[in-house]
N, C-alpha and C. Protein backbone atom coordinates (compact mmCIF):
# COMPACT_ATOMS: atom_id res chain seq x y z
N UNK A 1 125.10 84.68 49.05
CA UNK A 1 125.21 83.42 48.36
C UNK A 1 124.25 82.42 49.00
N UNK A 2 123.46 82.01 48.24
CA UNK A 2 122.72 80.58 48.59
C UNK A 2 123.22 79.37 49.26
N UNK A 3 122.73 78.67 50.09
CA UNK A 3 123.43 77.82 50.21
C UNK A 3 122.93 75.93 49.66
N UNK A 4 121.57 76.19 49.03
CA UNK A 4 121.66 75.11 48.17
C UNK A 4 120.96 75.35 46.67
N UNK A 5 120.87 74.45 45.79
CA UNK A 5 121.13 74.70 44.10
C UNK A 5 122.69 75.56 43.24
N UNK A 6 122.31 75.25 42.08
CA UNK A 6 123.27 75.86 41.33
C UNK A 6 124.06 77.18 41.76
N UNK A 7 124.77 77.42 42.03
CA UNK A 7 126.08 78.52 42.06
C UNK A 7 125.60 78.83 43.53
N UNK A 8 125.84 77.33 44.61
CA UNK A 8 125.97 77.87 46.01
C UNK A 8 126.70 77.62 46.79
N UNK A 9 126.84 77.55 47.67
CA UNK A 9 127.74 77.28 48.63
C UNK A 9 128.18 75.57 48.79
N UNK A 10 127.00 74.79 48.53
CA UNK A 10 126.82 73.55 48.33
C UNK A 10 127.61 73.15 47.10
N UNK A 11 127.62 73.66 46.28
CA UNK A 11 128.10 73.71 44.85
C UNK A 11 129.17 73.82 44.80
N UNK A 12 129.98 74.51 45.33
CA UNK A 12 131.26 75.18 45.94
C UNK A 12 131.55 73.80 46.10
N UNK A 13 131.11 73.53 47.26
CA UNK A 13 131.74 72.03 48.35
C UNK A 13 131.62 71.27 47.88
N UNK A 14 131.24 70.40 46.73
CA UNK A 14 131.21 69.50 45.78
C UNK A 14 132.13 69.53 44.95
N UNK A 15 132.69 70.93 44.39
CA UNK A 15 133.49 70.72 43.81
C UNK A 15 135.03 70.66 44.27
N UNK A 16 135.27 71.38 45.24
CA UNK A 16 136.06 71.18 46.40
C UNK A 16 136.16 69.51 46.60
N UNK A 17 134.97 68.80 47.08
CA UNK A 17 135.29 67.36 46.90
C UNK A 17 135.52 66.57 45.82
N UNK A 18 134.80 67.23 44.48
CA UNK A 18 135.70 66.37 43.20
C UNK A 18 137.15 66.69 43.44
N UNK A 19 137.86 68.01 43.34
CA UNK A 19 139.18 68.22 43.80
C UNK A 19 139.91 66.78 44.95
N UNK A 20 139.36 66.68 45.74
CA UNK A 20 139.96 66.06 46.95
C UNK A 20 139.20 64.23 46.45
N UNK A 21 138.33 64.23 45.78
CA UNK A 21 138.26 62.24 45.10
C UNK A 21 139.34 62.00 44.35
N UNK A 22 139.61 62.90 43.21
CA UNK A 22 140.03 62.57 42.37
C UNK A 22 141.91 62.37 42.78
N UNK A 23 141.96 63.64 43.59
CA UNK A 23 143.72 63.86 44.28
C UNK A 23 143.95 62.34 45.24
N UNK A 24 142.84 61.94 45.57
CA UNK A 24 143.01 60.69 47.04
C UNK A 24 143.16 59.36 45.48
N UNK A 25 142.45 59.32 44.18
CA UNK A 25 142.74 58.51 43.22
C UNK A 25 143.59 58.67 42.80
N UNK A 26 144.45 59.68 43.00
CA UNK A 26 146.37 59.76 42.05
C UNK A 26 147.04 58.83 43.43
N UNK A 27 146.67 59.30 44.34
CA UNK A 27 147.52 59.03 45.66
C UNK A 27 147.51 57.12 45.55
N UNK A 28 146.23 56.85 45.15
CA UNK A 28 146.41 55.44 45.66
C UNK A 28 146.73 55.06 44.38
N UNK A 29 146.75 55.56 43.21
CA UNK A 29 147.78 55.15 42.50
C UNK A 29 149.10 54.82 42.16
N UNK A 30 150.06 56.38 42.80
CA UNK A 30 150.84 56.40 42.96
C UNK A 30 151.80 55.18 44.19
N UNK A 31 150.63 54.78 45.38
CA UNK A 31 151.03 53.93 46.33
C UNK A 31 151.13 52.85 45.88
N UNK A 32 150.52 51.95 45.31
CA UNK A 32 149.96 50.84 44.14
C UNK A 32 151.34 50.54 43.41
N UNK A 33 151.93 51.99 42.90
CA UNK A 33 152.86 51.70 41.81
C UNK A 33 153.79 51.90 42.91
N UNK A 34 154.46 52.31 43.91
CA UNK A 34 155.51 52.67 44.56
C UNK A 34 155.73 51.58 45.18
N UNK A 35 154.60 50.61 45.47
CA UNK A 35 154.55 49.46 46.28
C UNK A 35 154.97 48.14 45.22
N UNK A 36 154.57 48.43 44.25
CA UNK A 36 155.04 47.22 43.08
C UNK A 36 156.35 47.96 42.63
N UNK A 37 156.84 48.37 42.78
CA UNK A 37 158.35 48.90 42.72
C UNK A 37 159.46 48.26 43.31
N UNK A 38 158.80 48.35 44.58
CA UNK A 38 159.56 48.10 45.55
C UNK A 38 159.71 46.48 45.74
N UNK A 39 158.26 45.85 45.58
CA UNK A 39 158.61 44.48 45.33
C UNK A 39 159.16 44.24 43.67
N UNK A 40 159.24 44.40 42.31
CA UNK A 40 159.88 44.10 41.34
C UNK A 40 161.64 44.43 41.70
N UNK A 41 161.83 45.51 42.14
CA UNK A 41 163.32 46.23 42.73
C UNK A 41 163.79 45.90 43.96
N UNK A 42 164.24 44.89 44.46
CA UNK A 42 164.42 44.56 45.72
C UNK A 42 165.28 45.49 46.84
N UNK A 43 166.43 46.14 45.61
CA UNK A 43 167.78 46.94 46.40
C UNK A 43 166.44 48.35 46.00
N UNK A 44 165.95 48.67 45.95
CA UNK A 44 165.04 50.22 45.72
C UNK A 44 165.20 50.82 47.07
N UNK A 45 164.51 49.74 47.95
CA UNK A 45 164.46 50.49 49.27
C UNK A 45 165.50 50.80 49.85
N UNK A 46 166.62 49.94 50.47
CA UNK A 46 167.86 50.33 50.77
C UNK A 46 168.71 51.01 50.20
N UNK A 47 168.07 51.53 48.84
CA UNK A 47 169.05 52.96 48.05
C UNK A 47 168.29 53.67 48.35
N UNK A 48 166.86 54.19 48.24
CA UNK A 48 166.58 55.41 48.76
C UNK A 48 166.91 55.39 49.82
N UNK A 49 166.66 54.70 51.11
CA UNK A 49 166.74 55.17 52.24
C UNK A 49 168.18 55.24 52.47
N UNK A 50 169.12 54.59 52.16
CA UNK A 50 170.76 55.50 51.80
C UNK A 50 171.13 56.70 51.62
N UNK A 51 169.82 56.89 50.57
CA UNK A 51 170.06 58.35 49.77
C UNK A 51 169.59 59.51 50.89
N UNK A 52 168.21 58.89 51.50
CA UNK A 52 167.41 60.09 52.34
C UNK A 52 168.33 60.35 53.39
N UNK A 53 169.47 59.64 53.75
CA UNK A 53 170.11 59.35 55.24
C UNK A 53 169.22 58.88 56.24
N UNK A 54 167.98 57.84 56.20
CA UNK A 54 167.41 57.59 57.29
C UNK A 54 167.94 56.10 57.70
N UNK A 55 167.79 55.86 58.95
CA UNK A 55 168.15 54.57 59.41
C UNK A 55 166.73 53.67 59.56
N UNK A 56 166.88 52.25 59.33
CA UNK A 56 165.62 51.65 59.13
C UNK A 56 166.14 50.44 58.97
N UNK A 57 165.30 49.48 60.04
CA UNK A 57 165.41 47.82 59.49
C UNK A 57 164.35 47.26 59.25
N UNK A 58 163.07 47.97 58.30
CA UNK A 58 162.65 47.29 57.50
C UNK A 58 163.06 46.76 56.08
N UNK A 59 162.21 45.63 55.38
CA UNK A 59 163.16 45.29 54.40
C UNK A 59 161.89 46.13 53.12
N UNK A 60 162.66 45.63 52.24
CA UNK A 60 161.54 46.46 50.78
C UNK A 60 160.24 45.71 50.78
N UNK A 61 160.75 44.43 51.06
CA UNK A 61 159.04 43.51 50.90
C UNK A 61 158.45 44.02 52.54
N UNK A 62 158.64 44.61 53.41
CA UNK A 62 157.48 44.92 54.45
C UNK A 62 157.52 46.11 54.29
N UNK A 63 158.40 47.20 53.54
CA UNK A 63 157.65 48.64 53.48
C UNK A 63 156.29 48.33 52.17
N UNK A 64 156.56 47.21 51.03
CA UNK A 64 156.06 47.22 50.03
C UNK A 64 154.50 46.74 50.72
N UNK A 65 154.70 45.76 51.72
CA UNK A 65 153.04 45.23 52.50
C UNK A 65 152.80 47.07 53.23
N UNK A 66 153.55 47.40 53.69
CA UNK A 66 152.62 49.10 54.52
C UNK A 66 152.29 49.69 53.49
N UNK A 67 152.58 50.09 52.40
CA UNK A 67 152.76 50.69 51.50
C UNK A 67 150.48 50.46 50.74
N UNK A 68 151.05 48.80 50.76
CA UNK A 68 149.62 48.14 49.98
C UNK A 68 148.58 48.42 51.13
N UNK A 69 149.08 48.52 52.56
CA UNK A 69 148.17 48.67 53.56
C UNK A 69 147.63 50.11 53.62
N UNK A 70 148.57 50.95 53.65
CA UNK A 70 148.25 52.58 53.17
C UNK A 70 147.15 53.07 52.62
N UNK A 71 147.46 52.20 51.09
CA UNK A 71 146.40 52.14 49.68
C UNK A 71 145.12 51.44 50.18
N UNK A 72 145.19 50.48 50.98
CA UNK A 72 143.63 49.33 51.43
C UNK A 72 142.73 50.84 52.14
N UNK A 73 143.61 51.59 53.06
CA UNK A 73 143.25 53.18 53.90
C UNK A 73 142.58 53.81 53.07
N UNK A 74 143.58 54.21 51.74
CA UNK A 74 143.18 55.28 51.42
C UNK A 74 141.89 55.13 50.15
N UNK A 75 141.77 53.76 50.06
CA UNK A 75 140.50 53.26 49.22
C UNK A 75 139.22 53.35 49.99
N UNK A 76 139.28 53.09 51.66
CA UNK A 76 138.22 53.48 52.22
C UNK A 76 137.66 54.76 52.26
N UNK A 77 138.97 55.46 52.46
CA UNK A 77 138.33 57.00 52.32
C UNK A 77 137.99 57.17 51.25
N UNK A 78 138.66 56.94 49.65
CA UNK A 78 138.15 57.21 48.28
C UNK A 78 136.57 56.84 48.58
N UNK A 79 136.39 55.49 49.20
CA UNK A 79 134.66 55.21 49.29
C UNK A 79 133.83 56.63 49.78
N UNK A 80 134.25 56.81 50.70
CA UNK A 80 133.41 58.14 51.79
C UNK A 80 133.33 59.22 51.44
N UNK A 81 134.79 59.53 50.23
CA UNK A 81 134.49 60.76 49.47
C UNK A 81 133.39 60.26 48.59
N UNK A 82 133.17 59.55 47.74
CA UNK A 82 132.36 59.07 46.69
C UNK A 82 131.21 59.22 47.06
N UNK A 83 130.46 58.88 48.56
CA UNK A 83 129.49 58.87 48.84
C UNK A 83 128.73 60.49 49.04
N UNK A 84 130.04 61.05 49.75
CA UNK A 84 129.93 62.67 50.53
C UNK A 84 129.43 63.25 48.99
N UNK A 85 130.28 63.17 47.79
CA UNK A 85 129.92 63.53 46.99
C UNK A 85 128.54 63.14 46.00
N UNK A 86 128.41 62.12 46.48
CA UNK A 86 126.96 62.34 45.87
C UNK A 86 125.85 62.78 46.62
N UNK A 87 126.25 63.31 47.99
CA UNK A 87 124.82 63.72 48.71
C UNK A 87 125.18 65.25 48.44
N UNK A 88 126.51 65.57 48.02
CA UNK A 88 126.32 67.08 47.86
C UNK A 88 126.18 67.57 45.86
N UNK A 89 125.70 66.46 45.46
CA UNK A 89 125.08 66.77 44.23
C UNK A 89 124.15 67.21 44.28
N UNK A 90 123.25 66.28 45.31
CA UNK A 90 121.77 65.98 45.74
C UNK A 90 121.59 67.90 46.29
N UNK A 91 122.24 68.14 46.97
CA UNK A 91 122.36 69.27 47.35
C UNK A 91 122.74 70.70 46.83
N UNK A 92 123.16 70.29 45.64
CA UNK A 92 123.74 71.28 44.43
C UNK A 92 122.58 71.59 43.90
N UNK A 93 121.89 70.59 43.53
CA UNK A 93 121.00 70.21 42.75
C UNK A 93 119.56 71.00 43.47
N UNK A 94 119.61 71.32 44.59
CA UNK A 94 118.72 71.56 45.60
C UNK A 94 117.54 70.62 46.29
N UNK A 95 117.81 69.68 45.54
CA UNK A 95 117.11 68.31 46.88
C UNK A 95 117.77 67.78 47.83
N UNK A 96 117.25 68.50 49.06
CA UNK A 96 117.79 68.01 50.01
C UNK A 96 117.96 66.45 50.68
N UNK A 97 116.70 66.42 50.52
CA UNK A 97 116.11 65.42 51.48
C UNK A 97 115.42 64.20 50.03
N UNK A 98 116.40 64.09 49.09
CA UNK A 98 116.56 62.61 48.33
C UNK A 98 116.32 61.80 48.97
N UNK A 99 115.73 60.62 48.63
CA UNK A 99 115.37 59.34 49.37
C UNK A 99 116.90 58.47 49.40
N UNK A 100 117.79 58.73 48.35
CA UNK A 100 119.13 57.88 48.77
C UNK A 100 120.07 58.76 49.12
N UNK A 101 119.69 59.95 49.73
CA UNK A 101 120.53 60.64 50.71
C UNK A 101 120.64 59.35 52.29
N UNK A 102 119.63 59.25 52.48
CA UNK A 102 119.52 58.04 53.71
C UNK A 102 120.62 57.36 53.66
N UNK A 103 120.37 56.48 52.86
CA UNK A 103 121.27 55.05 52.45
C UNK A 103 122.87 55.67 52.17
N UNK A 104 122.94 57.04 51.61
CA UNK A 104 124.26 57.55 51.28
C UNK A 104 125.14 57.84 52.56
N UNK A 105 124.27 58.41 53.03
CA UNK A 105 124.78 58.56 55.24
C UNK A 105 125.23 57.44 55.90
N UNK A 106 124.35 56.07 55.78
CA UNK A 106 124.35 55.27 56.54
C UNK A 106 126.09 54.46 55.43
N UNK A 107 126.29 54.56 54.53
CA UNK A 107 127.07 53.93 54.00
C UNK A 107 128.20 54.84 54.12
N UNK A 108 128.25 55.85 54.46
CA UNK A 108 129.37 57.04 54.96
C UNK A 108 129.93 56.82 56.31
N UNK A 109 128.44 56.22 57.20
CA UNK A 109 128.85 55.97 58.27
C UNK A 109 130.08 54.74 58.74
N UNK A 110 129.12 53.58 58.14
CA UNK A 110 129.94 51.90 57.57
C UNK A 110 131.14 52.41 57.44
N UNK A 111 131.38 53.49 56.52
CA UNK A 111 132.60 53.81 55.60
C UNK A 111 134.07 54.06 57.05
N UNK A 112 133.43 55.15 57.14
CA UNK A 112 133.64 55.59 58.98
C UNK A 112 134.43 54.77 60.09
N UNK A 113 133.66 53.88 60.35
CA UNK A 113 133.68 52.73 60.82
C UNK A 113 134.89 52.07 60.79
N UNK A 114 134.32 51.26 59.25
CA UNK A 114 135.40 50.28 58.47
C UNK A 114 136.88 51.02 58.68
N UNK A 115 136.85 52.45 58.39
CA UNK A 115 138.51 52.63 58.38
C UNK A 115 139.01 53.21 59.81
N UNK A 116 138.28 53.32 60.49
CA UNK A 116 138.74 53.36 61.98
C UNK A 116 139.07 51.91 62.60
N UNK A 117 138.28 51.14 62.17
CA UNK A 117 138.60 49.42 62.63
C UNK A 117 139.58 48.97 62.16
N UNK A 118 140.09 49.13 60.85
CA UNK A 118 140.87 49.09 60.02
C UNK A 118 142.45 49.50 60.50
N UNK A 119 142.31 50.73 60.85
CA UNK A 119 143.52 51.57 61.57
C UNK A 119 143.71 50.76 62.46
N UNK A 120 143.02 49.88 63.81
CA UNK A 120 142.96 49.34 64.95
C UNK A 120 144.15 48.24 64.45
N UNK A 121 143.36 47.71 63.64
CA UNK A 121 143.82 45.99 62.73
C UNK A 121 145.26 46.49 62.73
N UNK A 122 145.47 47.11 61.76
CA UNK A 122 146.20 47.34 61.07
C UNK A 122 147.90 48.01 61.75
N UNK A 123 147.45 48.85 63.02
CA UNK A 123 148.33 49.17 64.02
C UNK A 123 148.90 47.81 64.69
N UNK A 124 147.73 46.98 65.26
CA UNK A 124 147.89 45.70 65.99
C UNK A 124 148.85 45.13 65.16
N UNK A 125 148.88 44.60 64.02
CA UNK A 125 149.13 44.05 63.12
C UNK A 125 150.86 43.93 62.84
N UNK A 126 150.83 45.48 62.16
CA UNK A 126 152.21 46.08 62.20
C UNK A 126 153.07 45.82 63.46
N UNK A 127 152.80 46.10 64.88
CA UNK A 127 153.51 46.12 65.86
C UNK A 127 153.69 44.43 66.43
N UNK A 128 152.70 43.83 66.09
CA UNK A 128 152.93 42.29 66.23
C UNK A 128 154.08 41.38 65.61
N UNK A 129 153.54 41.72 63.83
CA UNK A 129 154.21 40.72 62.73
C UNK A 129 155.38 41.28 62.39
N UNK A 130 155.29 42.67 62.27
CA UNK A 130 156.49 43.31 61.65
C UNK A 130 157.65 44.37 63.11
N UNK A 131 157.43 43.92 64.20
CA UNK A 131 157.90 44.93 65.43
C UNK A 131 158.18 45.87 65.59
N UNK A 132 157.39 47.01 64.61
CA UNK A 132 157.33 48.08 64.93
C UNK A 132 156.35 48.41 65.68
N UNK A 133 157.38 50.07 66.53
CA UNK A 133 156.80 50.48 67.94
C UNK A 133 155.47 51.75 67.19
N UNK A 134 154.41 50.97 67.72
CA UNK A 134 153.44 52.08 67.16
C UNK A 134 152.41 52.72 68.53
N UNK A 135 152.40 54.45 68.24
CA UNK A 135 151.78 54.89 68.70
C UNK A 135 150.27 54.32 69.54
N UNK A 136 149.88 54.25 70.85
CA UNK A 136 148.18 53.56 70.98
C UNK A 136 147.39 54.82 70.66
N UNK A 137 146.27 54.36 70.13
CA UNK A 137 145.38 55.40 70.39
C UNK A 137 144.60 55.69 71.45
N UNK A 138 144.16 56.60 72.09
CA UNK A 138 143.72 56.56 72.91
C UNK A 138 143.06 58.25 72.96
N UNK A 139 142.27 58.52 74.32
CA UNK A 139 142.47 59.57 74.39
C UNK A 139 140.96 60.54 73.53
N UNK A 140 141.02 61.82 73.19
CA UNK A 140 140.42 62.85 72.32
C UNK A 140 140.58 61.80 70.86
N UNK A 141 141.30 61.24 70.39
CA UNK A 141 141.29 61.07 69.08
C UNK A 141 140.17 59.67 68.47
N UNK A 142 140.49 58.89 69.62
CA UNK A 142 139.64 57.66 69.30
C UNK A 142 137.64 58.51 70.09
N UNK A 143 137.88 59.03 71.13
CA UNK A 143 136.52 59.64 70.93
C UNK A 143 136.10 60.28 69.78
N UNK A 144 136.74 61.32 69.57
CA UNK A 144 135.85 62.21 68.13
C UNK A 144 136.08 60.93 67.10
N UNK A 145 136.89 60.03 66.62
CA UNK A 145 136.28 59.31 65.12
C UNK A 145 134.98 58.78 65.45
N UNK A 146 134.73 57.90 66.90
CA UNK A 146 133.75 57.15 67.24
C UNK A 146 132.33 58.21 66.98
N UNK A 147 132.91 59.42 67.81
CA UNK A 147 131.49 60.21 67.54
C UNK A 147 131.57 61.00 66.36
N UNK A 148 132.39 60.71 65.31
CA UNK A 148 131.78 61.31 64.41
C UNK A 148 130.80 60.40 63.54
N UNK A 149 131.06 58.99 63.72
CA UNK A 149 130.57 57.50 62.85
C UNK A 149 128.93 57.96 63.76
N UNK A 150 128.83 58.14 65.07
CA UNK A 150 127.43 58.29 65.35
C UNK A 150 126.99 59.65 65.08
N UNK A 151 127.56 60.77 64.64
CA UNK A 151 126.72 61.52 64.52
C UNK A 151 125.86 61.94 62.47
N UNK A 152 127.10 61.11 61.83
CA UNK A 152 126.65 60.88 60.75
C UNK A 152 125.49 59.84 60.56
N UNK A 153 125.17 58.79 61.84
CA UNK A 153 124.32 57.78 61.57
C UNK A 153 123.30 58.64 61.67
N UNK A 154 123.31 59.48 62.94
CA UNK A 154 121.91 60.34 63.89
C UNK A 154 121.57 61.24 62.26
N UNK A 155 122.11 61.44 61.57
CA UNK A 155 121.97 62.60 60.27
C UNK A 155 121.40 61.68 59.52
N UNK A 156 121.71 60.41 58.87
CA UNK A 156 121.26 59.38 57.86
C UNK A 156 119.58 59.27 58.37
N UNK A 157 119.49 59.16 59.69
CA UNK A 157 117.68 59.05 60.77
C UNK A 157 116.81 60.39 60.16
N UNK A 158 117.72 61.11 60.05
CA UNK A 158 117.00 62.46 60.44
C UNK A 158 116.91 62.54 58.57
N UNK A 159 117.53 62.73 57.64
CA UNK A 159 117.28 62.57 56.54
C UNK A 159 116.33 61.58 56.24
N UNK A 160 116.32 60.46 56.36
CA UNK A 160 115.34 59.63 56.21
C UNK A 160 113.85 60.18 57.13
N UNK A 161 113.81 60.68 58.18
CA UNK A 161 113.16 61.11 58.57
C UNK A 161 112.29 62.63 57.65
N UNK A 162 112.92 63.29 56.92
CA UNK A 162 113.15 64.22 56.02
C UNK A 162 112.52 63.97 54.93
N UNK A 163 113.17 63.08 54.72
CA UNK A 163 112.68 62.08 52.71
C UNK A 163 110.62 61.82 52.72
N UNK A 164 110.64 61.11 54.30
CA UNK A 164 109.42 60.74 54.45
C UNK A 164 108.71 61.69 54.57
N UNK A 165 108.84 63.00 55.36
CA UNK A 165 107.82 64.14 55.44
C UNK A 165 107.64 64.58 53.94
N UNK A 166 108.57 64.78 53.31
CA UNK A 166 108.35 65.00 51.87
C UNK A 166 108.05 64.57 51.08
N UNK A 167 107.94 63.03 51.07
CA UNK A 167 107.01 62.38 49.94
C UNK A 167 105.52 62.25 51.15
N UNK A 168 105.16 62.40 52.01
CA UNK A 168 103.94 62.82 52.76
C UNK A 168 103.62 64.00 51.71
N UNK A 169 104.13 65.02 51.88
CA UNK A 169 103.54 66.47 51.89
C UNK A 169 103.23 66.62 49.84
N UNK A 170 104.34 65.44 49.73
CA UNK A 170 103.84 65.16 48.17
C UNK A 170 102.71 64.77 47.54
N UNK A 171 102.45 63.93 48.84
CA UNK A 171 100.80 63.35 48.64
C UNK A 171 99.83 63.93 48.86
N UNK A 172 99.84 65.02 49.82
CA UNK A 172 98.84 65.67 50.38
C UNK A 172 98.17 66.87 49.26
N UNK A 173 99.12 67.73 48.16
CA UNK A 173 98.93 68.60 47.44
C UNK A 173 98.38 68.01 46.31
């Protein structure tokens, strides 16, 4: 099997990621609506969680703010799939080294970024306003996101680096 143009391996993984855009767009749908539920239904939350047998002193309006905070998450990632997927069109397609493959990396990276900073905020946040005890990060986990945001940048260089030898070698023939 090939691994770039039509019926390759690349091709494969694109569609694998339409699978996984489109499933992360039910999800933040479904959060969206579970979260406006919960604020239109005030007793919602304290009957399910009755029902589940869990104990909990949040109220429906601060699961309904985690809930919208979840969805703010899982819209960043919807971004990063969006992007991933168009550099593996580019790649389906068998151009590698597209000139907005660059710009698609570097905005994967941002993407990266944004929802790791985000998580930071957003932990701080929770354990401040609302007093829940939240996990720190620390450790293996906050290294690999950090190095994965730089090693997607070092790839966006090197593609762009890529794009340019090839519109060179375009000129030269």
């Amino acid at each position: 099997m090939r691994f770039l143009g039509p019926r390759s391996i690349s091709s494969l993984l694109k569609t694998a990621l339409d699978v996984v855009y489109y499933g992360l767009f039910a999800m933040i749908v479904a959060v969206v609506l579970a979260a406006l539920c919960l604020l239109s239904v005030p007793t919602l939350a304290s009957e399910v969680v009755a029902r589940m047998n869990v104990a909990t002193d949040i109220t429906g309006t601060e699961q309904a703010i985690l809930m919208l905070a979840f969805g703010v998450s899982l819209s960043g990632y919807l971004m990063i799939m969006l992007w991933t997927r168009q550099v593996f069109r580019t790649l389906a397609e068998g151009d590698v080294f597209h000139p907005d493959n660059t710009r698609r990396l570097r905005w994967i990276g941002f993407g990266l970024a944004g929802v790791e900073i985000y998580s930071y905020v957003s932990r701080s946040l929770a354990e401040h306003l609302l007093n829940m005890p939240v996990e720190p990060v620390y450790g293996m986990r906050a290294v690999t996101a950090w190095f994965s945001v730089l090693v997607v940048f070092v790839l966006a260089e090197v593609f762009k680096e890529g794009a340019r030898l090839r519109a060179e070698a375009n000129l030269t023939i």
